[in-house]
N, C-alpha and C. Protein backbone atom coordinates (compact mmCIF):
# COMPACT_ATOMS: atom_id res chain seq x y z
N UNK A 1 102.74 112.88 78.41
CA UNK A 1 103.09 113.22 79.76
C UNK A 1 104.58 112.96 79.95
N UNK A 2 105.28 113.87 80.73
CA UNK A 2 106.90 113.92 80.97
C UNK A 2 107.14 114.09 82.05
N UNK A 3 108.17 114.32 82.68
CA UNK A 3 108.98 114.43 83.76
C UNK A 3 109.34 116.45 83.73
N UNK A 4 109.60 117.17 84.48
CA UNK A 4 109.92 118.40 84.72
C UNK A 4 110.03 118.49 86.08
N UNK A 5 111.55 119.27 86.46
CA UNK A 5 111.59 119.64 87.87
C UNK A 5 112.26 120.93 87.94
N UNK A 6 111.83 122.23 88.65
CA UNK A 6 112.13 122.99 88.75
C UNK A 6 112.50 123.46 89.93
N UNK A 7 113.13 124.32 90.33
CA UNK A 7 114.10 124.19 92.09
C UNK A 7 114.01 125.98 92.14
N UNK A 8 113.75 126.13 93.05
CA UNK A 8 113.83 127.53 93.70
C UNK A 8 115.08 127.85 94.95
N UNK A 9 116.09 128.33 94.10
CA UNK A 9 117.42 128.08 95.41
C UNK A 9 117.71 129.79 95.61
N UNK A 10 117.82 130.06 96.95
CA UNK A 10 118.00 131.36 97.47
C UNK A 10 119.50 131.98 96.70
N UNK A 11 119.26 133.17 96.49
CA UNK A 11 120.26 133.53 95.52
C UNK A 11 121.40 133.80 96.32
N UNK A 12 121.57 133.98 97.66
CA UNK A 12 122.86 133.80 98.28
C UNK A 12 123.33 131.96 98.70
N UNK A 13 122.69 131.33 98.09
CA UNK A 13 123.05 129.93 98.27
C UNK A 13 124.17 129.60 97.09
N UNK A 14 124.92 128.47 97.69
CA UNK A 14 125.95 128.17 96.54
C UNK A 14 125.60 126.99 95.68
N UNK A 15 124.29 126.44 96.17
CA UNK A 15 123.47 125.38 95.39
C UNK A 15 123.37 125.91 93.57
N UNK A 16 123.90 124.63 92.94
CA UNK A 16 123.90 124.91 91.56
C UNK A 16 122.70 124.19 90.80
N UNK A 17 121.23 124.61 91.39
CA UNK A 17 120.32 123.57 90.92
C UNK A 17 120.00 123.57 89.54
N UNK A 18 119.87 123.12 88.36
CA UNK A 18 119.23 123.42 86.92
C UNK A 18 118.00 122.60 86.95
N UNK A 19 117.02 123.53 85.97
CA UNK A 19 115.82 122.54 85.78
C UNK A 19 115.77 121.23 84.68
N UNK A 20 115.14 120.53 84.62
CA UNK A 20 114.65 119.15 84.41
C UNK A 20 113.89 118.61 83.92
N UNK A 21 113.84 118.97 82.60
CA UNK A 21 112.78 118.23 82.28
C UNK A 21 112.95 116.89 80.82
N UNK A 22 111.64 116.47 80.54
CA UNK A 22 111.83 115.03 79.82
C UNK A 22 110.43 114.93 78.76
N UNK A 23 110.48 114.59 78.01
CA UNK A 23 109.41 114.19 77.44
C UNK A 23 109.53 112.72 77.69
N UNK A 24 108.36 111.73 77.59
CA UNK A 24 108.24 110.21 77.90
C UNK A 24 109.14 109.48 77.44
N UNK A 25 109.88 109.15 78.52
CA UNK A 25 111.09 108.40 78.42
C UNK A 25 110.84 106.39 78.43
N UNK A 26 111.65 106.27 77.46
CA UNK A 26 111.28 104.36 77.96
C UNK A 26 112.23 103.99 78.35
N UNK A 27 111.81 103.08 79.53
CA UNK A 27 112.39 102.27 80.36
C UNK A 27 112.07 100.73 80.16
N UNK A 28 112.34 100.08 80.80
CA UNK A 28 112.97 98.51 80.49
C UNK A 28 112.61 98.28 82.30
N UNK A 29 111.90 97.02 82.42
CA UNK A 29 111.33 96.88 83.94
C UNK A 29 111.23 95.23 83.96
N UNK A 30 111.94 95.03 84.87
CA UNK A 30 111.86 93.17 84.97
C UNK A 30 110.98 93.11 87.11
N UNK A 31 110.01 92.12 87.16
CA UNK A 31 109.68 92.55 88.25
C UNK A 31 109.02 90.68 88.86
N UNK A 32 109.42 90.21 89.83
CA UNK A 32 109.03 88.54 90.12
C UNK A 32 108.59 88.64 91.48
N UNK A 33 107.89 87.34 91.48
CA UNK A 33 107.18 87.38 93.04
C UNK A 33 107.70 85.45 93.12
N UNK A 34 108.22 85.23 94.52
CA UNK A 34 108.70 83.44 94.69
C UNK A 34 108.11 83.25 96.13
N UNK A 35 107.40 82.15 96.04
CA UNK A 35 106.52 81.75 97.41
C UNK A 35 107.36 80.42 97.89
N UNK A 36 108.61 80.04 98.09
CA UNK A 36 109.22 79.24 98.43
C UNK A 36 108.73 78.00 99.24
N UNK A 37 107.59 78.57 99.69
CA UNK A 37 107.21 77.03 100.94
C UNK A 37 105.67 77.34 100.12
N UNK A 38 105.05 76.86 99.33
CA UNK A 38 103.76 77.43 98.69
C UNK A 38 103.30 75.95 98.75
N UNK A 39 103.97 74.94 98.74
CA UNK A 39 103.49 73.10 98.74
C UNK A 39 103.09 73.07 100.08
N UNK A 40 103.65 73.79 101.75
CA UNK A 40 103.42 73.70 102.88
C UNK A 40 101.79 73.98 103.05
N UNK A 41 101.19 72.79 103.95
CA UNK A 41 100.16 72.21 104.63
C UNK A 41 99.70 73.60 105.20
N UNK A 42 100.73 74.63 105.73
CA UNK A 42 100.66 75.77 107.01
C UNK A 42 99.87 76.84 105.93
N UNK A 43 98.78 77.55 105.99
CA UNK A 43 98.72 78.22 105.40
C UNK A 43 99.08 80.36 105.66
N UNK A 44 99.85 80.03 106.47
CA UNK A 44 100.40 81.29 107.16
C UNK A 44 101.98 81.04 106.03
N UNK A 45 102.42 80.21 106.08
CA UNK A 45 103.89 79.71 105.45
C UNK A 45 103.57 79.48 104.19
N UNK A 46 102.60 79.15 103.68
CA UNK A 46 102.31 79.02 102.01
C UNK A 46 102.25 80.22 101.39
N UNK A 47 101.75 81.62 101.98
CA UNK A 47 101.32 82.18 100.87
C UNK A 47 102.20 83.39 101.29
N UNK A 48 103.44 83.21 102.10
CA UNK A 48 104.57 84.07 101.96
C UNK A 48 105.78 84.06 101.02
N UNK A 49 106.01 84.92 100.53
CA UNK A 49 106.49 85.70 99.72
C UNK A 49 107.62 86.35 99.65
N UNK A 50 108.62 86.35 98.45
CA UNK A 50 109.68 87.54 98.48
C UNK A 50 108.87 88.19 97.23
N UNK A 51 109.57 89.55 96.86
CA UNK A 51 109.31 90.23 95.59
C UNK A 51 109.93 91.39 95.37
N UNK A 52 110.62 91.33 94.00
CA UNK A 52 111.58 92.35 93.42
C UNK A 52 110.73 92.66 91.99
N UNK A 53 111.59 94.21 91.97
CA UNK A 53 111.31 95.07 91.13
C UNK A 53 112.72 95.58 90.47
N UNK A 54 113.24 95.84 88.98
CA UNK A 54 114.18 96.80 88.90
C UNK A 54 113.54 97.37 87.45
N UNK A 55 113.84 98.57 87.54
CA UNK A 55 113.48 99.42 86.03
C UNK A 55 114.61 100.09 85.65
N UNK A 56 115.13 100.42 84.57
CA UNK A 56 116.17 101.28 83.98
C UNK A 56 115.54 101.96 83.07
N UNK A 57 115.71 103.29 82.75
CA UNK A 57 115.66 104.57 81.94
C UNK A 57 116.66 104.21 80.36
N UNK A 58 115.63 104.35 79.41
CA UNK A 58 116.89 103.79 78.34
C UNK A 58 116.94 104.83 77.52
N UNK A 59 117.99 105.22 76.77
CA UNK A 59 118.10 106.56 75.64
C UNK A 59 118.08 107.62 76.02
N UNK A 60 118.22 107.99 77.71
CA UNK A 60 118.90 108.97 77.68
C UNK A 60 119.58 109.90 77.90
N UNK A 61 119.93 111.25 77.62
CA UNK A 61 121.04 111.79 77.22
C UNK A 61 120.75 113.52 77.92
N UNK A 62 121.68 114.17 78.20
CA UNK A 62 121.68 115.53 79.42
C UNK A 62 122.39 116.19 78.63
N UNK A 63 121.95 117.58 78.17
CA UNK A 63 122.65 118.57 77.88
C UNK A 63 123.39 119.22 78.87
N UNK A 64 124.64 119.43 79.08
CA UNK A 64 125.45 120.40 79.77
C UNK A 64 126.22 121.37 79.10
N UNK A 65 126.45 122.53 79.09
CA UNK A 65 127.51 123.37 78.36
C UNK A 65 127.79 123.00 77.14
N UNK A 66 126.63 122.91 76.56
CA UNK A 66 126.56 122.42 74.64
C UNK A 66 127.22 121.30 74.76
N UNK A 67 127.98 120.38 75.68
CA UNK A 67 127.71 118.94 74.91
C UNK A 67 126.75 118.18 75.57
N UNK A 68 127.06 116.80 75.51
CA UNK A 68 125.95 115.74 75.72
C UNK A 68 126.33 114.60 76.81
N UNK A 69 125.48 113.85 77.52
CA UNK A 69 125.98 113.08 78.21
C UNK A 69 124.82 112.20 78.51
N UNK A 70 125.40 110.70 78.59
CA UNK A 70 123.91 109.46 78.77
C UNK A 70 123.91 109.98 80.18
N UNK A 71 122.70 109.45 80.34
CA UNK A 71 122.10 109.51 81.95
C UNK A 71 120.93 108.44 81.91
N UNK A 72 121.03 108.13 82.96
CA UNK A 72 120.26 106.77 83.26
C UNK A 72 119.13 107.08 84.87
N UNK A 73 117.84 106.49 84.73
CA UNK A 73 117.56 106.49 86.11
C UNK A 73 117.44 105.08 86.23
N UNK A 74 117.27 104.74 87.50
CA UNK A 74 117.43 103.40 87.89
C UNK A 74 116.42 103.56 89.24
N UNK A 75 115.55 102.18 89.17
CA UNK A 75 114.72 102.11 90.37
C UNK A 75 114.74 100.42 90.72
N UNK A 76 114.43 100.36 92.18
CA UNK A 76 114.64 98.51 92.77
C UNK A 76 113.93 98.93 94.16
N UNK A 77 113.47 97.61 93.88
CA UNK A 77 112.65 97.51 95.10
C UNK A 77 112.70 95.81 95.46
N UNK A 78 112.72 95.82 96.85
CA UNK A 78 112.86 94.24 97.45
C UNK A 78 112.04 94.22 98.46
N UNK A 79 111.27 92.55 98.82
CA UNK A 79 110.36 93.03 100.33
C UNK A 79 110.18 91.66 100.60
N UNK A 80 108.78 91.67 101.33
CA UNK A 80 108.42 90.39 101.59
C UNK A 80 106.89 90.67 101.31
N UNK A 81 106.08 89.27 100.96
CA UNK A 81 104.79 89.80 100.46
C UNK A 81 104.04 88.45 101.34
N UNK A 82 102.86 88.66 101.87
CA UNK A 82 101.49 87.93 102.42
C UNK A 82 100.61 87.96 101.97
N UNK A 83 99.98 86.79 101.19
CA UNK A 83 98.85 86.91 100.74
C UNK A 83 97.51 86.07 101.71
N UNK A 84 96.62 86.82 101.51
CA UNK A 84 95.56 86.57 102.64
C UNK A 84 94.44 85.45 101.54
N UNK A 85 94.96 84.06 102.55
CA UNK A 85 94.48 83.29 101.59
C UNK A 85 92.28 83.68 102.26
N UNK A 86 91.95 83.10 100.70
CA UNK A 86 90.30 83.69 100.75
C UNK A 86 90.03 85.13 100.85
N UNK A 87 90.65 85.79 100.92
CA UNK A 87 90.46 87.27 100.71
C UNK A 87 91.11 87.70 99.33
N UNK A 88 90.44 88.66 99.11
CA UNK A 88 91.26 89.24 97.90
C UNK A 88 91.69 90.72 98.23
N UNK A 89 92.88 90.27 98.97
CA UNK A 89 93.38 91.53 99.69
C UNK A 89 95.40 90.73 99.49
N UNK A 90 96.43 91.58 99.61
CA UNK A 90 97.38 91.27 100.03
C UNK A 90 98.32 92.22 100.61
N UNK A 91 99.47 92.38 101.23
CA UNK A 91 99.95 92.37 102.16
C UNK A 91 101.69 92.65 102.06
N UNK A 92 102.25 94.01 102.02
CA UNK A 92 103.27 93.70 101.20
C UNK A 92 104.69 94.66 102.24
N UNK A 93 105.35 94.50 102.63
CA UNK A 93 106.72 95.47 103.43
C UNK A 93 107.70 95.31 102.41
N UNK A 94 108.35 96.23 101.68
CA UNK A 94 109.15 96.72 101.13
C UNK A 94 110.19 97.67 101.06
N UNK A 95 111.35 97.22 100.58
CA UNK A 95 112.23 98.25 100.88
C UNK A 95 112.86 98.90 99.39
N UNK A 96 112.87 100.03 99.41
CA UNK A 96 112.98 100.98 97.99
C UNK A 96 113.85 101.81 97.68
């Protein structure tokens, strides 16, 4: 499974879209969750949460006009997380 994107741009448009595609690319992903007050008595304040995400695209490389060029994707995500103590449910606002 890969990546492919194809764009339909009106031919009086000055949009220079090209298509896109990838065979399975590897990426590199570091991702943590920190409950800072998790020792607190409060259990509304114990089982709150920060949590980050970042991934990078590794190896690779864009054909343009017969030569070559690295290209990278990059993804991050930051939030705050609630966990519902005795439930097995949780609880998460994030920004991406």
């Amino acid at each position: 499974m890969g990546r492919q994107f194809g764009y339909r741009v009106n031919s009086n448009s000055s949009v220079n879209l090209r298509s896109y595609s990838v065979f399975p690319a590897a990426i590199a992903s570091v991702q943590g969750e920190i409950y800072p007050l998790a020792d607190s008595q409060n259990g509304l304040l114990r089982d709150f949460g920060f949590i980050a995400f970042y991934a990078q695209s590794l190896f690779l490389r864009s054909a343009v006009d017969g030569g070559t060029i690295n290209t990278t994707a990059t993804s991050y995500l930051g939030g705050l997380r609630e966990a519902c103590s005795g439930a097995k449910a949780t609880f998460s606002w994030a920004c991406h």
